[in-house]
Protein backbone atom coordinates (compact mmCIF):
# COMPACT_ATOMS: atom_id res chain seq x y z
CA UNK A 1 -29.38 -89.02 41.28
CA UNK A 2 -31.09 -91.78 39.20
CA UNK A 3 -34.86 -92.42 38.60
CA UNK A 4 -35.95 -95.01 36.08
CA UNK A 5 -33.62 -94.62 33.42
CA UNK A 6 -32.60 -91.28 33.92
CA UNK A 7 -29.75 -89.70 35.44
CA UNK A 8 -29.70 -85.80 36.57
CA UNK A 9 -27.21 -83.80 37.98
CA UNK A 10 -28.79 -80.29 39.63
CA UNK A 11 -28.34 -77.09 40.97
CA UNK A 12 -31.76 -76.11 41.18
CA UNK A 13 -34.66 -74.27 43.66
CA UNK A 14 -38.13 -74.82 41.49
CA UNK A 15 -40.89 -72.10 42.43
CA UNK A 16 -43.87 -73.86 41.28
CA UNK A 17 -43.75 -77.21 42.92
CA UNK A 18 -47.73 -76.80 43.50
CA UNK A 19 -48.64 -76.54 39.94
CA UNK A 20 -46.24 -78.77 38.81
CA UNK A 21 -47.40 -81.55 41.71
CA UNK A 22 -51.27 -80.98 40.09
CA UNK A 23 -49.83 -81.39 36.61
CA UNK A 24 -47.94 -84.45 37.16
CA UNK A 25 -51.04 -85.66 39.44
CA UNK A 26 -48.16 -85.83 42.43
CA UNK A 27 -49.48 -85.42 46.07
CA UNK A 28 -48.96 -82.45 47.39
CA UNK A 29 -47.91 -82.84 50.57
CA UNK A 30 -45.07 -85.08 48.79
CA UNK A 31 -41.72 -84.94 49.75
CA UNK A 32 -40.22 -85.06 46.28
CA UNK A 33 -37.03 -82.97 45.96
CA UNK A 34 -36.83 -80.53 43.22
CA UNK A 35 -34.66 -82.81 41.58
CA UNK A 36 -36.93 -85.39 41.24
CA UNK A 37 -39.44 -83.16 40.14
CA UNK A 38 -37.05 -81.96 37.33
CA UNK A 39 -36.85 -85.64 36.02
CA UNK A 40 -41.13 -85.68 36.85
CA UNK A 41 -41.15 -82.98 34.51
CA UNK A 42 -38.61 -84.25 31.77
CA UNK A 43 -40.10 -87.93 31.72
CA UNK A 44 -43.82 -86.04 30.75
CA UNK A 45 -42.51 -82.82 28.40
CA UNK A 46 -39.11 -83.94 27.44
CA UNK A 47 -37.24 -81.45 26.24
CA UNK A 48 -39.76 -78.80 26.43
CA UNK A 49 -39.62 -78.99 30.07
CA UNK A 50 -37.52 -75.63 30.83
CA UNK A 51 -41.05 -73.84 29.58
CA UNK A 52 -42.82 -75.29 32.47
CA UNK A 53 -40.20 -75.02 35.27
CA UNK A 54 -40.16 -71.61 37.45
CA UNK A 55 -37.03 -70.89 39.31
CA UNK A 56 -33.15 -70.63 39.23
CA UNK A 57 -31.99 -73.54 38.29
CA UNK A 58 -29.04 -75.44 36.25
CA UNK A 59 -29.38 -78.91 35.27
CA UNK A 60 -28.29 -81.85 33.21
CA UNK A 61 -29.99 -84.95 32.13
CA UNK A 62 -28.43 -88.46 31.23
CA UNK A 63 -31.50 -90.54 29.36
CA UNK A 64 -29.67 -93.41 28.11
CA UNK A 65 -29.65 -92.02 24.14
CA UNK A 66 -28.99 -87.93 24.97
CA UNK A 67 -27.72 -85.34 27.16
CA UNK A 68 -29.69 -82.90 28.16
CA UNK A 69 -28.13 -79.58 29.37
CA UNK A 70 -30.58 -76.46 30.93
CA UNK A 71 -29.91 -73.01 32.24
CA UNK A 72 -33.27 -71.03 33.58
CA UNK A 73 -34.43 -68.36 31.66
CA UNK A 74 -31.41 -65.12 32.97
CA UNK A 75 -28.80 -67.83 33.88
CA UNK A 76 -29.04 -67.41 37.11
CA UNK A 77 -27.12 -70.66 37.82
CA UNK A 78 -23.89 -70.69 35.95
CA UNK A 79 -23.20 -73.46 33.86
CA UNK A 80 -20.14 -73.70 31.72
CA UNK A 81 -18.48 -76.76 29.25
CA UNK A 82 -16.40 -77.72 27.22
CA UNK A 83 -17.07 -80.24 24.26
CA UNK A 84 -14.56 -81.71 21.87
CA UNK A 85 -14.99 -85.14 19.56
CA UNK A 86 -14.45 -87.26 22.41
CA UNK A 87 -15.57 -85.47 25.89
CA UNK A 88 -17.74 -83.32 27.32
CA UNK A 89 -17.31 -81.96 30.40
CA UNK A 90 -19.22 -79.45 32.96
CA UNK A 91 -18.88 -78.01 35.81
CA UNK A 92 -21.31 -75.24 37.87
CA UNK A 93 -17.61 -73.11 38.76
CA UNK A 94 -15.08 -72.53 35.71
CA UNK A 95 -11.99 -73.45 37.89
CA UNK A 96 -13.13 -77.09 37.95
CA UNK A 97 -13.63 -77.15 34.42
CA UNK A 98 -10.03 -75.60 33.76
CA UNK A 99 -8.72 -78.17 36.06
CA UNK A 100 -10.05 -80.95 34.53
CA UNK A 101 -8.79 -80.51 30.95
CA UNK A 102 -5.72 -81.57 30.33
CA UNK A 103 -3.97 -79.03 27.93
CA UNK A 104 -3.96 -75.04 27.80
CA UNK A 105 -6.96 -73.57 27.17
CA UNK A 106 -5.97 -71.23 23.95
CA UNK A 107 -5.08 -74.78 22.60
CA UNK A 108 -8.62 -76.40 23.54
CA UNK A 109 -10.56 -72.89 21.66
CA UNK A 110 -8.33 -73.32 18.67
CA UNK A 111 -9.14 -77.18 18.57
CA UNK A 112 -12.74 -76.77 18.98
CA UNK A 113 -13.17 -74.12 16.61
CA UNK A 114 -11.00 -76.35 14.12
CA UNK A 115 -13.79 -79.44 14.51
CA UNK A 116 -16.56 -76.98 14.23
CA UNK A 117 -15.26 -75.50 11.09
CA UNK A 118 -14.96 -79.10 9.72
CA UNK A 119 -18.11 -80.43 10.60
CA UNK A 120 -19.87 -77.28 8.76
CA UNK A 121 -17.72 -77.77 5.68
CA UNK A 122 -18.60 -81.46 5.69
CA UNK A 123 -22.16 -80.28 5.83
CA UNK A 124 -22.26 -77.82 2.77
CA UNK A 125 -20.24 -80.63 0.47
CA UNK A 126 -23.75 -82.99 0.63
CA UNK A 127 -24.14 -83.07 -2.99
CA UNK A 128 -24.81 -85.08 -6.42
CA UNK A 129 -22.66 -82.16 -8.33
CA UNK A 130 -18.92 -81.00 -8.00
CA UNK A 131 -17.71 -78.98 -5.14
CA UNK A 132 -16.20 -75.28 -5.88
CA UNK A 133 -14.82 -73.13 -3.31
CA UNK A 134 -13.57 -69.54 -3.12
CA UNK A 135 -9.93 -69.31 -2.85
CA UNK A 136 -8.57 -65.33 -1.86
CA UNK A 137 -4.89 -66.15 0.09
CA UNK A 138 -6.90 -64.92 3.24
CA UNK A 139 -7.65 -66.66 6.26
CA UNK A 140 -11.32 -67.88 5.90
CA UNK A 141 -11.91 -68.59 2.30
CA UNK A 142 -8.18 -70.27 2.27
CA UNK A 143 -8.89 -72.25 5.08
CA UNK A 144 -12.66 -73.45 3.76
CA UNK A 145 -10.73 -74.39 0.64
CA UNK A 146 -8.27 -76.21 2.03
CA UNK A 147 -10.40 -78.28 4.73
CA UNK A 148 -12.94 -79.20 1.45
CA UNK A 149 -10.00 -80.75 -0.49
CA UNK A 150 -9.04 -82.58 1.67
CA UNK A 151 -12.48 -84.27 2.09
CA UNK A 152 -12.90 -84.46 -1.87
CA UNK A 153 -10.51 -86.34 -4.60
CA UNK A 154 -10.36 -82.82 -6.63
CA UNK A 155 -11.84 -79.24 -5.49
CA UNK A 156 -12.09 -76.19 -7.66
CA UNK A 157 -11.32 -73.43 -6.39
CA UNK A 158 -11.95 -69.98 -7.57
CA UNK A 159 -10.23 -66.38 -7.13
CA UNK A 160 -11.10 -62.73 -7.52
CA UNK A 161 -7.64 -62.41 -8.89
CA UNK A 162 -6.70 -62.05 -12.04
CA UNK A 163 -4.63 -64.65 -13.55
CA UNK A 164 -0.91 -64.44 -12.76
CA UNK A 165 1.45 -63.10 -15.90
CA UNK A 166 5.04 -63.36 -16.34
CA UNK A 167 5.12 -59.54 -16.44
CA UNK A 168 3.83 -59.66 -12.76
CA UNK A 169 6.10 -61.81 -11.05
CA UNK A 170 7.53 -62.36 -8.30
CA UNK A 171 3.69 -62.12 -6.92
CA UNK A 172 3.64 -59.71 -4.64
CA UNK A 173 -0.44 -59.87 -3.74
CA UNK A 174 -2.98 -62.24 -2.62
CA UNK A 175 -2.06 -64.73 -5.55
CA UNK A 176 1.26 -65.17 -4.21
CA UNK A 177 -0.61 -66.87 -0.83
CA UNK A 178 -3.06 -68.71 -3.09
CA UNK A 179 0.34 -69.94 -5.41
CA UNK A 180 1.69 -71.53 -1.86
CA UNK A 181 -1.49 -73.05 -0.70
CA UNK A 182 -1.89 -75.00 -3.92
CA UNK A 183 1.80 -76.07 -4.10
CA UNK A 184 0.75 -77.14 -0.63
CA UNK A 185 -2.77 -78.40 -1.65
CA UNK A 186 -2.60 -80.76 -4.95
CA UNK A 187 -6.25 -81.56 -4.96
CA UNK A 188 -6.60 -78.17 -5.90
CA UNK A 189 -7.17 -76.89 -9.05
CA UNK A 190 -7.48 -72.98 -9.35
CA UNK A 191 -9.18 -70.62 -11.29
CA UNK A 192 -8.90 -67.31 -11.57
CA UNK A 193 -11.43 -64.82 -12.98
CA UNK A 194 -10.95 -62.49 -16.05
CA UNK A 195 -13.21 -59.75 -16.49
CA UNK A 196 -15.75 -58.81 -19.24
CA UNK A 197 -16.43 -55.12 -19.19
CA UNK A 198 -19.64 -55.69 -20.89
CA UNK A 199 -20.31 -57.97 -18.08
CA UNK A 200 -19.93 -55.62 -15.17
CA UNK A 201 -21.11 -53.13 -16.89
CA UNK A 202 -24.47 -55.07 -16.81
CA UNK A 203 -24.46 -55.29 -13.32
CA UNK A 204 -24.43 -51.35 -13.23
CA UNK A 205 -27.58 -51.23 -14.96
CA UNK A 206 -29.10 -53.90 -12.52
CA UNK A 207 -31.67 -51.89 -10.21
CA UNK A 208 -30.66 -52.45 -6.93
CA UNK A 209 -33.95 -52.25 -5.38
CA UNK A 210 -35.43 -55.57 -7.39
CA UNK A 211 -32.30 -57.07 -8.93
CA UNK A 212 -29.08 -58.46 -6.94
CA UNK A 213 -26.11 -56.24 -7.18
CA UNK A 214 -24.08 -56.53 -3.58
CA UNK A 215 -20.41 -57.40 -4.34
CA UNK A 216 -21.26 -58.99 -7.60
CA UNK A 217 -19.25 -57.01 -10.07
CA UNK A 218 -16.09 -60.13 -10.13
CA UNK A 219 -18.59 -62.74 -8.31
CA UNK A 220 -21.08 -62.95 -10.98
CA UNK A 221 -18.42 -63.91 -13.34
CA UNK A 222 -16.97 -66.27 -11.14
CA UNK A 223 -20.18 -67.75 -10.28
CA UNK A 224 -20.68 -68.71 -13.96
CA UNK A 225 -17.21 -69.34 -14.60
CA UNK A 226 -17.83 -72.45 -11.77
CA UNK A 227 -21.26 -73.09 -13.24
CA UNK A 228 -19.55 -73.83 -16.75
CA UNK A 229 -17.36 -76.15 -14.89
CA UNK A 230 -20.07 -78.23 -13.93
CA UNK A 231 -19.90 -77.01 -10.04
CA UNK A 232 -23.70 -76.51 -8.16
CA UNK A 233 -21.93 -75.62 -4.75
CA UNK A 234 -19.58 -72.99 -3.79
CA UNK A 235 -18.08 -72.44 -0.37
CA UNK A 236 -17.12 -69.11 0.89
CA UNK A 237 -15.66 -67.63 4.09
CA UNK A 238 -18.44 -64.66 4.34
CA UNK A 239 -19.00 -63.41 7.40
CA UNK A 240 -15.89 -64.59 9.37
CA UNK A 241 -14.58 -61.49 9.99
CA UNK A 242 -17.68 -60.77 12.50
CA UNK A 243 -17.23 -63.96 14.60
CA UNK A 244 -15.16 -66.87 13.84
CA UNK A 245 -12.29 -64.55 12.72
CA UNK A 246 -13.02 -61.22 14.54
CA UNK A 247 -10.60 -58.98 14.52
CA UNK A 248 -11.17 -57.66 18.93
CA UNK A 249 -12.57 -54.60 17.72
CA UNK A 250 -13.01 -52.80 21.26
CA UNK A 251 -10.63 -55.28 23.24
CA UNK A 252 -8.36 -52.66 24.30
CA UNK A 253 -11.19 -50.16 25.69
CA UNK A 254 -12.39 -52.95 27.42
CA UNK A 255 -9.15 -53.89 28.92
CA UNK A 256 -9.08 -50.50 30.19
CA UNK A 257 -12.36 -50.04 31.38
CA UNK A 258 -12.19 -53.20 33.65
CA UNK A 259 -9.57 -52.36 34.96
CA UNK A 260 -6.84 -55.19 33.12
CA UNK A 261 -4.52 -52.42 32.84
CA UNK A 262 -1.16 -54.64 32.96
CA UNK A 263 -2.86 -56.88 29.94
CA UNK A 264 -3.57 -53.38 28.07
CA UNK A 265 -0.08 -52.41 28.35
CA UNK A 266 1.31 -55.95 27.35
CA UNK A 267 -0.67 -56.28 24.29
CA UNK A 268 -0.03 -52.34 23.46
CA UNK A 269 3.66 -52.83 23.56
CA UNK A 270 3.33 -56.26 21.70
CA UNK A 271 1.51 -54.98 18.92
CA UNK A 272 3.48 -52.19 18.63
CA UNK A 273 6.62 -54.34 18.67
CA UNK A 274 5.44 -56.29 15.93
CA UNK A 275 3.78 -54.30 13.68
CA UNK A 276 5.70 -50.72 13.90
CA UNK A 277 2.85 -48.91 15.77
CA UNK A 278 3.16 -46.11 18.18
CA UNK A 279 1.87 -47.02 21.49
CA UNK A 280 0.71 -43.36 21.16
CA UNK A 281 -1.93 -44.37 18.04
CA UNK A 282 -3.15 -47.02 20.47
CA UNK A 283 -3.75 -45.02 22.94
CA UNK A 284 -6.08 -42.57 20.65
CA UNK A 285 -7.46 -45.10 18.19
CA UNK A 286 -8.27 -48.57 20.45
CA UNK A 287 -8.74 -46.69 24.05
CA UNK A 288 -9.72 -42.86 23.75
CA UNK A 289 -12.03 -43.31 20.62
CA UNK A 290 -14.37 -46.08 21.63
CA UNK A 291 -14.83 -44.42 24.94
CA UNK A 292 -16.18 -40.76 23.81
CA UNK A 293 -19.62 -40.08 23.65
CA UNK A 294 -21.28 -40.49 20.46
CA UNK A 295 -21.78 -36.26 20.02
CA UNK A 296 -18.21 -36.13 20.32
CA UNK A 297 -17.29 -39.25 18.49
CA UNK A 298 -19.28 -38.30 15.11
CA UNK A 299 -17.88 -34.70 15.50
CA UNK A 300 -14.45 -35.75 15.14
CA UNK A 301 -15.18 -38.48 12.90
CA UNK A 302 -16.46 -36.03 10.40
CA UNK A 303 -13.51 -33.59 10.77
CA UNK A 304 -11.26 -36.61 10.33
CA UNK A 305 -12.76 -38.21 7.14
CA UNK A 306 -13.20 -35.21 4.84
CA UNK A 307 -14.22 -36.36 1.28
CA UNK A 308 -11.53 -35.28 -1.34
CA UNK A 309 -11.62 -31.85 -3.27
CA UNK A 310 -11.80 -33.18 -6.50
CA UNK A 311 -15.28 -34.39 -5.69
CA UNK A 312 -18.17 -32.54 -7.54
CA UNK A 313 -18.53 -29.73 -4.00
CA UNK A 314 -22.71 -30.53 -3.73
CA UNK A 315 -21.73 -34.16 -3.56
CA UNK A 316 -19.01 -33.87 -1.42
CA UNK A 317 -21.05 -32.02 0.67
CA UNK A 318 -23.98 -34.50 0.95
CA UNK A 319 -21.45 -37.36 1.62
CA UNK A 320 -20.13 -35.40 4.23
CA UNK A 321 -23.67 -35.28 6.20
CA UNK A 322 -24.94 -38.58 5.74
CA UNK A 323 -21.70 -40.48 5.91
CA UNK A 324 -21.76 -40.42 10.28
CA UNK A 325 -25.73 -41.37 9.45
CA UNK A 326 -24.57 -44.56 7.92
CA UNK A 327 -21.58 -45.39 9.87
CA UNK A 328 -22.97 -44.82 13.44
CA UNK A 329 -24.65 -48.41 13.74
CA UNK A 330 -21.09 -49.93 13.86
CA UNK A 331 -19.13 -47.65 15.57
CA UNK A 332 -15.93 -49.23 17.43
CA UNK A 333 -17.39 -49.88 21.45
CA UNK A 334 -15.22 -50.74 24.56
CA UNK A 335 -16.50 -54.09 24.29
CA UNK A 336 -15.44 -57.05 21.92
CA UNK A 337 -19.17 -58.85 21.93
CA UNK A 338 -20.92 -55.98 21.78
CA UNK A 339 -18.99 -55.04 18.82
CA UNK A 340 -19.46 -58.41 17.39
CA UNK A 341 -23.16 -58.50 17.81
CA UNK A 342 -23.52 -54.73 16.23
CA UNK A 343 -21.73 -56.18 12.98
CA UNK A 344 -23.92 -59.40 13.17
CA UNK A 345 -27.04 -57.43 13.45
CA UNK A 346 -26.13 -54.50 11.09
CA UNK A 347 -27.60 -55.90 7.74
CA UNK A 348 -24.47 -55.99 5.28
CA UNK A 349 -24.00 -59.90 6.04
CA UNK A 350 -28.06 -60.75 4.80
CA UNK A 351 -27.75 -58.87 1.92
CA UNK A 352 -25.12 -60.23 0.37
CA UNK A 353 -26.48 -63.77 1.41
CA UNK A 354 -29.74 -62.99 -0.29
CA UNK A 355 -28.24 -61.12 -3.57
CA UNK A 356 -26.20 -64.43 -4.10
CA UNK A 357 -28.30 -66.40 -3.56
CA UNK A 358 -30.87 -64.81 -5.91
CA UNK A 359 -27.86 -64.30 -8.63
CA UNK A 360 -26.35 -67.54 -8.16
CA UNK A 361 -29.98 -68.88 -9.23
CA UNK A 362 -29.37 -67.39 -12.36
CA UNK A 363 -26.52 -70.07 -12.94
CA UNK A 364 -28.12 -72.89 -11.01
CA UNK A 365 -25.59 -72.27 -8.54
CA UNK A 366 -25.94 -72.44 -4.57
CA UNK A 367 -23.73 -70.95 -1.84
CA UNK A 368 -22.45 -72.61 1.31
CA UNK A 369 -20.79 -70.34 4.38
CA UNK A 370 -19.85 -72.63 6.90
CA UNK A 371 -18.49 -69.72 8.63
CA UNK A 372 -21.95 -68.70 9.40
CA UNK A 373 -23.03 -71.91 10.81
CA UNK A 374 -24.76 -71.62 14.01
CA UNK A 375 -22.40 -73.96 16.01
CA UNK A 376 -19.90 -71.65 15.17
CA UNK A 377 -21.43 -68.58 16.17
CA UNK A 378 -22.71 -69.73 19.37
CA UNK A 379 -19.09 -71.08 19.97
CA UNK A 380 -17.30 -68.02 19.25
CA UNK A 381 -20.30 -65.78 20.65
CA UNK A 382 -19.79 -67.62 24.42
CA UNK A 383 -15.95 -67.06 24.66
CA UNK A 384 -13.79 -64.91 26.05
CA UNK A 385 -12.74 -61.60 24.47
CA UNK A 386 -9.18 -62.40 24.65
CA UNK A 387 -9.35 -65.46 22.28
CA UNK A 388 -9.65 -62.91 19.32
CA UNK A 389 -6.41 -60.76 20.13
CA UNK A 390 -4.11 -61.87 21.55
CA UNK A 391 0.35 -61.47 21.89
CA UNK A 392 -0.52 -58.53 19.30
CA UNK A 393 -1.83 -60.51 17.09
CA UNK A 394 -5.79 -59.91 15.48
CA UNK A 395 -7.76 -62.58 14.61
CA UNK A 396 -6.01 -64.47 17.20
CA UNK A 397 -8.61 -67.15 17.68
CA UNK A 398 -9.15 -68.39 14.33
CA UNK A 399 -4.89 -68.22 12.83
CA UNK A 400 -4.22 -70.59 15.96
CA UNK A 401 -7.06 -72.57 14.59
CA UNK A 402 -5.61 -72.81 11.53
CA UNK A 403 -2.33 -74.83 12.72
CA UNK A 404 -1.86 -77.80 10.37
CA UNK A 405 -4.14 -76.49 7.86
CA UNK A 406 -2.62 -73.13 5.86
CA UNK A 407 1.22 -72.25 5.12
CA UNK A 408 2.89 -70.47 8.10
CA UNK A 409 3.24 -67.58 5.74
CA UNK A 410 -0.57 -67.58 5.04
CA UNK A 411 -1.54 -68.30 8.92
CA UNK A 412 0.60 -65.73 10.46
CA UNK A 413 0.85 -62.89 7.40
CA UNK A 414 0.63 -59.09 8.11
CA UNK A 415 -2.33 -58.76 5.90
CA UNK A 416 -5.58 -56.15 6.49
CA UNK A 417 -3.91 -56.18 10.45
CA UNK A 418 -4.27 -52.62 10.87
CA UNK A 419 -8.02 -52.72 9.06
CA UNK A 420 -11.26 -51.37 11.41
């Protein structure tokens, strides 16, 4: 339907056509469809018109410069999408969004996430100074590195690590992944960080309760390592390992509980195929343990993570009651978003923003996540649970992403799989 210069498209039954009619100064015994009262509505409040529409409604509006996409206020109307550089496409029933796009699905996820992730790097590299980036031989932080080089003539990059001897090779660690991406990678130039005891020993003395201290014992001296190379920008992967690359935490207690019993068994015999793990430690660790109650869970959680003897007893004893205390917030649920937004909403991921960001002060140095950008989260927060583990593999979602971008060996490694 057209009106003026705008174009709507509209699933919609409005509930307060009366007060809208006075508002608008419409007559009210006017025949106006709700449609047309949507684009009444959108033409006076623009897009602040979903806070003055009552109903169930999905809608989307054309004006010539934007589109303009609304769900009511419990999505009572569904309403999904897809959006790439080039299209975007809707539909009010899933099947005639699947049927429109013209390549598998896994394929479109991976390719989205990929132009996401590239778009928030771009964003973080605005600057008059060098760019510096974290480089581990992980997923995230490799990836971030190697996306950022190849927007810049030179990148820094920086490791934990320290530096490679003869003595220690062939590398058998992370620096043996970092060694292949920058064989792979010549615009980047890498760093690693040795340690100054007197250094970290400062950070001891830091009080934690005024000073920054979270995961700053090798970061601080990486962080002025790159500020003594002239970098006022480094980009990390913090905080992919709640969303962007999630690992499906609870994705086989979910299978189960809906029912997807066939898929459960698949994936179980995959991942035990490929990674030398009893179908029987499935079974107890991703199905059985998510689903107890929490009385039961913390009770054998306790019994199962006994502190060691050589502990002074008094505080192996305390550890041993407040340890469930700490660790019940994030417990492993039969669901893959809840367990997503329990990580998200736990705490760990602000304080080490804000302890960074107050330490890399000290060296005139600012952090960039692009990991944590929000059209990344509400990407990976609105798709399905299977994206993130998948034919065995975890962190499914974001090492098909990473096609094109990291060495085969880095994409697809056995690293931290059997982690959480």
């Amino acid at each position: 339907m057209q009106y003026s210069n705008l174009i709507i498209t509209a699933d919609a039954r409005i509930d307060n056509r009366e007060d809208l009619f006075s508002n608008l100064k419409i007559a009210k015994n006017s025949n106006i469809t709700d449609s047309q009262l949507i684009l009444h509505v959108y033409q006076k409040w623009s897009m602040d018109c979903p806070f003055y529409l009552l109903g169930d409604y999905a809608f989307v509006v054309w004006d010539g410069q934007q589109l303009f996409c609304v769900r009511d206020h419990i999505g009572t109307k569904p309403f999904y999408y897809y959006v790439d550089s080039k299209q975007f496409v809707f539909a009010s029933d899933i099947r005639a969004l699947l049927a429109y796009l013209p390549r598998p699905l896994d394929e479109a996820y991976a390719e989205q996430l990929r132009e996401l992730l590239q778009q928030a790097i771009k964003a973080r590299m605005r600057s008059a100074f060098p760019i510096g980036a974290h480089l581990s031989g992980g997923l995230d932080s490799s990836s971030i590195a190697v996306l950022a080089a190849r927007q810049s003539q030179s990148l820094q990059a920086y490791s934990w690590s320290l530096p490679p001897q003869p003595e220690d090779c062939p590398l058998t660690d992370e620096r043996a992944e970092i060694e292949k991406i920058c064989a792979q990678e010549p615009n980047i130039q890498m760093h690693y960080t040795s340690l100054d005891p007197e250094e970290q020993f400062a950070i001891f003395k830091r009080d934690p309760s005024c000073e920054p201290t979270a995961d700053l014992l090798i970061e601080n001296t990486l962080c002025r390592n790159a500020a003594q190379h002239g970098q006022r920008t480094l980009l990390s992967g913090w905080g992919s390992d709640e969303v962007a690359a999630f690992n499906g935490r609870g994705y086989f207690a979910e299978l189960f509980v809906k029912g997807y019993w066939h898929t459960l068994y698949q994936e179980g015999k995959q991942r035990s195929q490929a990674f030398d793990e009893y179908l029987f430690n499935v079974l107890i660790n991703r199905i059985i343990s998510p689903l107890l109650p929490n009385v039961i869970y913390w009770h054998w959680w306790k019994n199962l993570s006994r502190f060691p003897n050589c502990l002074i007893p008094e505080f192996r004893e305390r550890m041993q009651q407040i340890s469930p205390i700490t660790k019940q917030r994030i417990r492993e649920l039969p669901s893959v978003r809840c367990n997503q937004l329990l990580l998200l909403h736990n705490g760990h991921i602000t304080r080490r923003l804000e302890d960074w960001a107050i330490n890399g002060a000290m060296h005139r140095v600012v952090y960039g996540y692009p990991l944590l950008d929000r059209r990344i989260l509400d990407f990976c927060l609105s798709i399905p649970p299977s994206q993130f583990f998948k034919k065995g593999w975890k962190r499914f979602l974001y090492r098909n992403a990473m096609t094109g971008i990291l060495p085969v060996q880095v994409q697809w490694k056995n690293l931290n799989m059997n982690q959480l």
